[in-house]
Protein backbone atom coordinates (compact mmCIF):
# COMPACT_ATOMS: atom_id res chain seq x y z
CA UNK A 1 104.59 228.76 78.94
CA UNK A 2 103.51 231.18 81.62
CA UNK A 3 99.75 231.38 82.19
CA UNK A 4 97.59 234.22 82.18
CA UNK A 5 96.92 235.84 85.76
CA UNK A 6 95.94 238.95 87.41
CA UNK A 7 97.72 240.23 89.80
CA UNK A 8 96.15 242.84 92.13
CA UNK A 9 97.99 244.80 95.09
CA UNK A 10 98.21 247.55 97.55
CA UNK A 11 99.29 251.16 95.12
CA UNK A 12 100.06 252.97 99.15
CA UNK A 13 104.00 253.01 100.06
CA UNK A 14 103.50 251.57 103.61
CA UNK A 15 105.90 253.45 106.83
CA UNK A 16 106.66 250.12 108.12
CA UNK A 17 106.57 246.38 107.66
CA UNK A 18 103.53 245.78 106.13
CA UNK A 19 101.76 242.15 105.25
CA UNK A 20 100.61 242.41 101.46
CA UNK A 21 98.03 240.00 99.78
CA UNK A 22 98.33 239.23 96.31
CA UNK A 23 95.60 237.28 94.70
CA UNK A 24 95.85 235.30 91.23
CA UNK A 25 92.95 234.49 89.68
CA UNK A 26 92.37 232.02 86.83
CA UNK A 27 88.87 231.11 85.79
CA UNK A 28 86.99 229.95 88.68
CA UNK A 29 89.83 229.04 90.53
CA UNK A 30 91.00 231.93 92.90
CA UNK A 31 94.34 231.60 95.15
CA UNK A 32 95.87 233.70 97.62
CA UNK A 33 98.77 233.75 99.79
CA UNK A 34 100.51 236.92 102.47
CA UNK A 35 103.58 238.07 102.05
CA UNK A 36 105.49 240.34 105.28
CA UNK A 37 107.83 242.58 103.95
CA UNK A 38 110.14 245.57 105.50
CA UNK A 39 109.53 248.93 103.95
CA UNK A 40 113.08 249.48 105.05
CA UNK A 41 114.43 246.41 103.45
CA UNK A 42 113.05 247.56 100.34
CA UNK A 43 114.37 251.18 100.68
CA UNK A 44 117.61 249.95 100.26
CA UNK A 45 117.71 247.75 97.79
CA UNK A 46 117.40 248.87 93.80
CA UNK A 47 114.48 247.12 93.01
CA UNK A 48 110.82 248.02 93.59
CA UNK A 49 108.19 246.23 95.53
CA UNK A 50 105.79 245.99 92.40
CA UNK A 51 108.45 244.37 90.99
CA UNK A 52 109.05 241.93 93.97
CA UNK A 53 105.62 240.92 94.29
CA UNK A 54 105.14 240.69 90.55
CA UNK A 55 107.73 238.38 89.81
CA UNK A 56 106.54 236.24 93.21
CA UNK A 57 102.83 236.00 91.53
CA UNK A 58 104.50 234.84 88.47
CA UNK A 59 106.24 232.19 90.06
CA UNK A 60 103.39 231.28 91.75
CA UNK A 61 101.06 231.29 88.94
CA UNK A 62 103.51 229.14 86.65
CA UNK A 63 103.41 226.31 89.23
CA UNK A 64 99.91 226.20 89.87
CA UNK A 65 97.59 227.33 87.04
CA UNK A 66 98.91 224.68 84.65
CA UNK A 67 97.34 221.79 86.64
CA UNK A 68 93.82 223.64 86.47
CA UNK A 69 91.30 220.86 84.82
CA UNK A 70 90.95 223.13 81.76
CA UNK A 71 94.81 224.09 81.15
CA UNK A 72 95.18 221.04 78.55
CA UNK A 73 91.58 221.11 77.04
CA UNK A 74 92.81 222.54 74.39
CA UNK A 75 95.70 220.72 73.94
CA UNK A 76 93.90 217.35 73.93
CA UNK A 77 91.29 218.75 71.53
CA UNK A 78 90.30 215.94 68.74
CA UNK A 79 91.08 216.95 65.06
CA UNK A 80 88.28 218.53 63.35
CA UNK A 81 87.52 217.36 59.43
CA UNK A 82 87.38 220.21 56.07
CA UNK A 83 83.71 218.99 56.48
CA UNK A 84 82.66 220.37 60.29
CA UNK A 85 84.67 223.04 60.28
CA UNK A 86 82.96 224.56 57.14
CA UNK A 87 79.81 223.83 59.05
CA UNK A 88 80.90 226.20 61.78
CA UNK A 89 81.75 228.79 59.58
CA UNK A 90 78.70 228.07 57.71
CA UNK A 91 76.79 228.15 61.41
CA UNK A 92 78.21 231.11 62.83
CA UNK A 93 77.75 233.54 59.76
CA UNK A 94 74.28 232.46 59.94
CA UNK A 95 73.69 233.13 63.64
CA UNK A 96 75.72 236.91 62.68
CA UNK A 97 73.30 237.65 59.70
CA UNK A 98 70.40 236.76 61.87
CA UNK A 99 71.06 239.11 64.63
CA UNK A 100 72.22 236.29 67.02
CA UNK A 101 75.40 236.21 67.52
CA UNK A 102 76.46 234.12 70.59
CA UNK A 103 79.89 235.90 70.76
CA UNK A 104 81.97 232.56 72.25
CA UNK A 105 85.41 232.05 73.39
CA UNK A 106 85.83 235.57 74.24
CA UNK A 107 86.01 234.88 78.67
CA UNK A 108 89.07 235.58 80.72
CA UNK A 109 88.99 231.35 81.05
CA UNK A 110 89.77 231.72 77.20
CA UNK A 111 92.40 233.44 77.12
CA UNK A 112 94.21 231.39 80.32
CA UNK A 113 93.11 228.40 78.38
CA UNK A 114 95.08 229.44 74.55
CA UNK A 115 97.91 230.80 76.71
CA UNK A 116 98.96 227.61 78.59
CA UNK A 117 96.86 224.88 75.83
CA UNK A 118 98.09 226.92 72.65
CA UNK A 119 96.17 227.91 69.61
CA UNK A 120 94.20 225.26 67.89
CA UNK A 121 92.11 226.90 65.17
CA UNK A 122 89.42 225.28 62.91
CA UNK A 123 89.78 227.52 59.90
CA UNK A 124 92.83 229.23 58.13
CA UNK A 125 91.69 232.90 56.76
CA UNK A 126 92.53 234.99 53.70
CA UNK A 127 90.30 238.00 53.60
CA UNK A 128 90.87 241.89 52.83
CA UNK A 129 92.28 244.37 55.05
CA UNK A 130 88.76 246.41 54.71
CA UNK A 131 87.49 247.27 58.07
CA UNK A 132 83.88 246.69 57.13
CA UNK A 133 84.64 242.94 56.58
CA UNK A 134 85.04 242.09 60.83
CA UNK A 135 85.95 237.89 60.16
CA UNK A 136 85.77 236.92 63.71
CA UNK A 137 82.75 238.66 64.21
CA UNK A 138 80.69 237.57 60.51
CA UNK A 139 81.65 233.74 61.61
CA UNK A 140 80.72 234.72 65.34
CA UNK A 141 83.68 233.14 66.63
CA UNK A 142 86.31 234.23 69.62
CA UNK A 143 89.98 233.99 70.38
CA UNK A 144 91.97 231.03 69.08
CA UNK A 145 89.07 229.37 66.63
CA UNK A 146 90.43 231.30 63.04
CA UNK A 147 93.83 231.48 62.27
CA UNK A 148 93.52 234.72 59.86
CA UNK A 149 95.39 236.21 57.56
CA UNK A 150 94.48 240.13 56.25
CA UNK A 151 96.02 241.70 53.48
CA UNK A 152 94.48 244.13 50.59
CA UNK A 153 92.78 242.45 47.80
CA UNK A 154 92.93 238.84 49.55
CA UNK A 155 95.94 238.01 47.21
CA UNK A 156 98.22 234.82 48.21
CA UNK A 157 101.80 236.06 47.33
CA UNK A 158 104.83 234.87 49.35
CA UNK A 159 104.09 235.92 52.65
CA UNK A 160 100.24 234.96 52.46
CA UNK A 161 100.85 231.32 51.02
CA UNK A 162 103.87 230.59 53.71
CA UNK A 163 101.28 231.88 56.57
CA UNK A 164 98.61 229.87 55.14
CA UNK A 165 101.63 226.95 55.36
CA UNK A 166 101.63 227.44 58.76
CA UNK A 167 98.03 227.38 59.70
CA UNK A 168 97.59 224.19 57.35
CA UNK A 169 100.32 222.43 57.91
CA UNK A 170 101.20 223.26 61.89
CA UNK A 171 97.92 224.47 63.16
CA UNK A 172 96.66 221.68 61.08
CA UNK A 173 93.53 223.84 60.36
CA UNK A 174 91.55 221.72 57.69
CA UNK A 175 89.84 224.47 55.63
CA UNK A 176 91.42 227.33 54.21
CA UNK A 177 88.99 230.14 53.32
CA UNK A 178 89.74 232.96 50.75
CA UNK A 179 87.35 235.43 51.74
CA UNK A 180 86.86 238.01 49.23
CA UNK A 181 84.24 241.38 49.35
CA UNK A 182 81.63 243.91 47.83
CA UNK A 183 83.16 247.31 46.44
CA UNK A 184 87.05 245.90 46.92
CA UNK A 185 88.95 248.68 46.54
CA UNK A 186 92.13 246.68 45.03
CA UNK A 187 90.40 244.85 42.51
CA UNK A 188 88.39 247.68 41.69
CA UNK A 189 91.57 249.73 41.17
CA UNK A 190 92.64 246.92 39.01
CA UNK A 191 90.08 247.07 37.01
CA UNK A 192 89.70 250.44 36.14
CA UNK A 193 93.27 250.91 35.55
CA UNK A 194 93.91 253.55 38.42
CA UNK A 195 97.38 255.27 39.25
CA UNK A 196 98.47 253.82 42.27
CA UNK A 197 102.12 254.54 43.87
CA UNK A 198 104.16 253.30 46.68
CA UNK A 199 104.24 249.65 47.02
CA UNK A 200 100.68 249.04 46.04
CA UNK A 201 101.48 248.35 42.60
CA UNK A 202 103.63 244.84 43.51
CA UNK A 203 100.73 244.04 45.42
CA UNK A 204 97.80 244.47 43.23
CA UNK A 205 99.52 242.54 40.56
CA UNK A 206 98.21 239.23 41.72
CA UNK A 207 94.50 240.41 40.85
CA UNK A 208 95.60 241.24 36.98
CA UNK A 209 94.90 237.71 36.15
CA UNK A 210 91.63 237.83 37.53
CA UNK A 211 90.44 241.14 36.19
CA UNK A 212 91.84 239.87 32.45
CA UNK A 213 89.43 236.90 33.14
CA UNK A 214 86.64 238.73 34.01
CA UNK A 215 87.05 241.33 31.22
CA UNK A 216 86.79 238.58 28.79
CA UNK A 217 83.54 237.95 29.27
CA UNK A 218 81.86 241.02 28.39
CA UNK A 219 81.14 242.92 31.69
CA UNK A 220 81.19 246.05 32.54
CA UNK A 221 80.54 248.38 35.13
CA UNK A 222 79.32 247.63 38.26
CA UNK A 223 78.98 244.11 36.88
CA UNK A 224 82.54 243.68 35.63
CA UNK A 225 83.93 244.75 39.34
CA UNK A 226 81.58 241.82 40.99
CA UNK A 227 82.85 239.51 38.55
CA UNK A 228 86.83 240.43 38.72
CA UNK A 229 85.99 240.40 42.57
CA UNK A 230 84.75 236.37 42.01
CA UNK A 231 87.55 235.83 39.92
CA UNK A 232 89.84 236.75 42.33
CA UNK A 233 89.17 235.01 44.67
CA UNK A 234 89.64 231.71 43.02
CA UNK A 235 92.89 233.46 41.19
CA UNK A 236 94.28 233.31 45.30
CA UNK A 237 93.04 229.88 45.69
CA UNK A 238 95.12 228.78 42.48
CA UNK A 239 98.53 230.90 43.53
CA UNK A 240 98.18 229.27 47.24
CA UNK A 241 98.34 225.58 45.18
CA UNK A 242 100.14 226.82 42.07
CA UNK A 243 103.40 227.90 44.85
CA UNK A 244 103.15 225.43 47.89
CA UNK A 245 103.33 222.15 47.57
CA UNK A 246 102.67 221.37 51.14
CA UNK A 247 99.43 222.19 50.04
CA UNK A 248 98.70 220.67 47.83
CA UNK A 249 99.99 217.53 49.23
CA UNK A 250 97.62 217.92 52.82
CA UNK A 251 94.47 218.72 49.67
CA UNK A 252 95.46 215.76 47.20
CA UNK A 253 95.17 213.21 51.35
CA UNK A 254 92.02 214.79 52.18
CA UNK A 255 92.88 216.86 55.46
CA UNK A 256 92.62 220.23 53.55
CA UNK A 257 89.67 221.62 51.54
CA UNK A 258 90.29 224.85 50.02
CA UNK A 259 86.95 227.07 49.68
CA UNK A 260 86.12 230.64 48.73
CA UNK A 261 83.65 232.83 49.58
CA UNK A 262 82.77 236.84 48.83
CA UNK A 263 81.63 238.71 51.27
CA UNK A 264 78.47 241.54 50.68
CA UNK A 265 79.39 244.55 52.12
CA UNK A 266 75.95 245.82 51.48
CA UNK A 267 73.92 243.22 54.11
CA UNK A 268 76.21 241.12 55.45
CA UNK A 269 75.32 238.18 53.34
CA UNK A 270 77.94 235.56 52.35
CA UNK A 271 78.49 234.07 48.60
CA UNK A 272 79.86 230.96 48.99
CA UNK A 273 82.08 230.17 45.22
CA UNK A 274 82.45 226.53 43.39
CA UNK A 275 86.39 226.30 42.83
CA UNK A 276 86.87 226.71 39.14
């Protein structure tokens, strides 16, 4: 794969030959090279000096930035266990909720580094579409550490369990997280019994279980939405084993742990849930 550069170069249409630098830059590593070329040359011919010198820097940049010292870091990263990667979660919330945030893996060096090394994750994500719940930024993480998958309600229907598949099984991410949240609109919806139209309705129907569940013990309220909210989330967990057997098979050798977790809208504080 083609790495990440920048490419930077003269915007003026020169009046005669003209010698043009391009620089590419990659981390800490910085390379540059001249190029003469006829304005003339270039008159006549039906492409475009941008896209002469572009395609040159991309050349350029495919031969060299691979054989930086970082370009297979990640690559030859060592498989984490269900165990420390739980502890990063558990560590970065912490550092969010305390005001700390460290804000990693978010550099230009990053971004080279996932685009030549590949995405190697620690965690595969199933949390709610809700813009108040941010999941790279409550786990304080950057680009290429959560392999995450949004969708309303956190449900794990066809699309959500063969994603989760492909964190789990080709990322080889050893936790899977359903994240569920405060005030969540689909379950809450659910619960109640609202009219909803469109599409929604084949997508809410994975929290039924869940609000039938909590209903049955006596809630209601305010109460009976937290508790429908709990339930789904382990209703998500038990669809993503109940339908993949891949799954279940990476859970039953011990390179998976399934977890859940809600998520408190109202002060960023996490609930982490025993599986039930």
């Amino acid at each position: 794969m083609l790495p990440l550069f920048l490419l930077l170069y003269s915007a003026e249409e020169p009046s005669s030959a003209e010698e043009t630098e391009i620089f590419v830059s990659a981390g800490v590593q910085r390379f540059q090279f001249k190029v003469s070329m006829g304005y003339d040359t270039m008159k006549n011919q039906s492409l475009t000096r941008r896209t002469v010198l572009t395609g040159m820097a991309v050349g350029l940049s495919a031969f060299v930035l691979p054989r930086l010292p970082w370009a297979s870091a990640a690559a030859d990263a060592p498989r984490v266990t269900p165990e420390q990667a739980l502890q990063w979660l558990r560590e970065g919330h912490a550092r969010f909720l305390a005001g700390k945030s460290e804000r990693p893996n978010l550099t230009p060096q990053r971004i080279a580094e996932t685009f030549v090394g590949g995405q190697h994750p620690f965690a595969t994500l199933i949390s709610c579409s809700d813009s108040r719940v941010p999941v790279e930024h409550l786990f304080d993480r950057g680009i290429g550490d959560l392999f995450v998958i949004r969708v309303a309600g956190n449900v794990a229907d066809v699309d959500e369990i063969g994603t989760a598949e492909y964190g789990a099984g080709h990322l080889h991410t050893p936790v899977i997280l359903v994240l569920g949240h405060s005030k969540c609109g689909a379950v809450t919806a659910v619960v109640k019994g609202d009219s909803v139209g469109g599409s929604i309705p084949k997508l809410v129907d994975n929290i039924i279980p869940a609000a039938e569940r909590a209903k049955a013990k006596g809630l209601s309220g305010d109460a009976l939405v937290a508790e429908a909210i709990r339930e789904n989330v382990q209703q998500s967990i038990r669809d993503l084993l109940a339908h993949s057997e891949e799954l279940r098979h990476l859970e039953h050798a011990g390179k998976l742990k399934l977890v859940g977790a809600v998520y408190h809208i109202e002060d960023g504080s996490l609930e982490w849930l025993e599986r039930t």
